[in-house]
Protein backbone atom coordinates (compact mmCIF):
# COMPACT_ATOMS: atom_id res chain seq x y z
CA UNK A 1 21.44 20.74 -3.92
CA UNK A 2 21.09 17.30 -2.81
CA UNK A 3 18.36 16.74 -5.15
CA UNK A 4 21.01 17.11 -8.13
CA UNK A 5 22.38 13.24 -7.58
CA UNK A 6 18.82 11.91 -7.00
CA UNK A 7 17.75 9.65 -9.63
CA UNK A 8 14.56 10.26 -11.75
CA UNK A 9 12.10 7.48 -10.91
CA UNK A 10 11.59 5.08 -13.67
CA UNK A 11 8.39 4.14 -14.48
CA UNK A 12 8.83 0.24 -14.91
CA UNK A 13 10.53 -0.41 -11.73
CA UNK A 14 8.95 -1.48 -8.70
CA UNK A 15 8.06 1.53 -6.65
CA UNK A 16 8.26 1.87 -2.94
CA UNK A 17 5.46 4.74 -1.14
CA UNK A 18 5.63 6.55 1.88
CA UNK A 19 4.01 9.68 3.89
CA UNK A 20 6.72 11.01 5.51
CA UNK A 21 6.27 13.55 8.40
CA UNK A 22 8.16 16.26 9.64
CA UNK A 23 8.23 16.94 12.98
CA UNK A 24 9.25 20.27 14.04
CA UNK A 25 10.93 20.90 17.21
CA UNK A 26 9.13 22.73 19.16
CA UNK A 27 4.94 23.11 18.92
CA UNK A 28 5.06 27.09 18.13
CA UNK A 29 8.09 26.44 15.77
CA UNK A 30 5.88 28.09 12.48
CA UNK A 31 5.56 31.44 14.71
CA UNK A 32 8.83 31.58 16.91
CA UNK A 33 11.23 30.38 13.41
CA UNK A 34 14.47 32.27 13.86
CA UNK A 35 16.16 33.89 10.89
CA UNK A 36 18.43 30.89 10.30
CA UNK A 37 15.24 28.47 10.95
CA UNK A 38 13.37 30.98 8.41
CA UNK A 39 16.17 30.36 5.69
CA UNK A 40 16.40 26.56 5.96
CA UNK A 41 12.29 26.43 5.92
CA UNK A 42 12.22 28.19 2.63
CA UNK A 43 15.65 25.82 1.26
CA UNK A 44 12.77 22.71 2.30
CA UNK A 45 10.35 24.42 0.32
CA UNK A 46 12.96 24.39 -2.58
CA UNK A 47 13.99 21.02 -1.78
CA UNK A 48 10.30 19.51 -2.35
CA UNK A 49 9.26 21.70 -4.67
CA UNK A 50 11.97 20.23 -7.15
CA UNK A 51 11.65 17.04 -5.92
CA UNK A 52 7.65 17.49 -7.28
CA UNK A 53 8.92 18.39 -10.18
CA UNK A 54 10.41 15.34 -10.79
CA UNK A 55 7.71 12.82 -9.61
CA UNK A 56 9.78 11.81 -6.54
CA UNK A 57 7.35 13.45 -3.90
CA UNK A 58 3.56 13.04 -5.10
CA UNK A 59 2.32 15.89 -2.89
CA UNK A 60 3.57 17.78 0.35
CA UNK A 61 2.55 20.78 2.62
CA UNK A 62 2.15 22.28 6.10
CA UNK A 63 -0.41 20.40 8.58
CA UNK A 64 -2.21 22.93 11.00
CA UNK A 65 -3.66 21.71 13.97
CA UNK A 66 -4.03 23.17 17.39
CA UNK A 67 -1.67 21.53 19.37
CA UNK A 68 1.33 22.51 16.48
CA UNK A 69 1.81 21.71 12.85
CA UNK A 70 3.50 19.60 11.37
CA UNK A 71 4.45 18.68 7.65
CA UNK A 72 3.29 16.09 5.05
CA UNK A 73 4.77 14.60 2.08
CA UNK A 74 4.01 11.66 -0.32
CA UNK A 75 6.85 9.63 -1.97
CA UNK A 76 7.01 7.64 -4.58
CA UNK A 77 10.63 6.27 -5.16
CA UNK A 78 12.42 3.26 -6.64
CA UNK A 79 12.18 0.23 -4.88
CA UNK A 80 15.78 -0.14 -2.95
CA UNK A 81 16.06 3.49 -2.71
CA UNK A 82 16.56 4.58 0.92
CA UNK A 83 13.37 7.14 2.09
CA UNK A 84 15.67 7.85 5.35
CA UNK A 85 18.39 8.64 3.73
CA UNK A 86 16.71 11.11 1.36
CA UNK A 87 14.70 12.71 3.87
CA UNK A 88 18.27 13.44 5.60
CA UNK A 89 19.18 15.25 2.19
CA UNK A 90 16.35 18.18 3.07
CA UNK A 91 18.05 21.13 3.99
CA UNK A 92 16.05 21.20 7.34
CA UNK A 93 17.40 18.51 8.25
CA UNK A 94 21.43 18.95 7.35
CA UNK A 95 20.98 21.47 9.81
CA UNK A 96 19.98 19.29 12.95
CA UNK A 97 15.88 21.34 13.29
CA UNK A 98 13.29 18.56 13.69
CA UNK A 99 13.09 15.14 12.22
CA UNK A 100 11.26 13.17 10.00
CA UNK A 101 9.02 10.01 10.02
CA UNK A 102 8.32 7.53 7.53
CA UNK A 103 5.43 5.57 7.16
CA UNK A 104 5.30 3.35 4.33
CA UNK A 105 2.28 2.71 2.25
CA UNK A 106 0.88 -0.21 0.54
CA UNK A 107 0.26 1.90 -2.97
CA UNK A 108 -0.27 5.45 -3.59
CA UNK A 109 -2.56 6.53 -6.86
CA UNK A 110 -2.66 10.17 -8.07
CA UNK A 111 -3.97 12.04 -10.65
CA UNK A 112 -0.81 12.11 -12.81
């Protein structure tokens, strides 16, 4: 998993935010997923959910709205780490369905 050579984030350093969107490609994608698109949907479930775990993405989950969903995440990552290039690790991605877009924030406070 790509997530196995990320680094843990280090408290002390600088940290960088961003909401990063996915962008499906198509509007209906959620209902009309094929079985391949079904697999690599549940691999960037996976892929989040771990990076959660280890305090790289704050929060993420799917946005519903009428004209097609779309899907959220918060980052918090070391300051000269590359949010582009670890969006491009999410399985979804490695195989070419949608795209992401990064959006990068002037702080980010959570609960944790």
């Amino acid at each position: 998993m790509m997530s196995d050579i990320l680094p843990e984030p280090n408290e002390a350093a600088p940290m960088q935010c961003y909401l990063c969107k996915f962008i499906p490609p198509r509007d209906d994608f959620l209902a009309t997923m094929t079985p391949p698109e079904q697999d690599w949907m549940s691999q960037h479930g996976a892929y989040l959910d771990d990076l959660t775990a280890r305090g790289i993405v704050v929060a993420h989950g799917p946005v519903m709205e009428p004209s097609g969903g779309y899907g959220v995440s918060l980052w918090r990552i070391a300051e000269g780490e590359d949010i582009a290039a670890l969006t491009a690790g999410d399985p979804i991605i490695r195989n070419g369905v949608g795209h992401y877009e990064h959006f990068p924030m002037l702080s980010l406070k959570s609960r944790d």
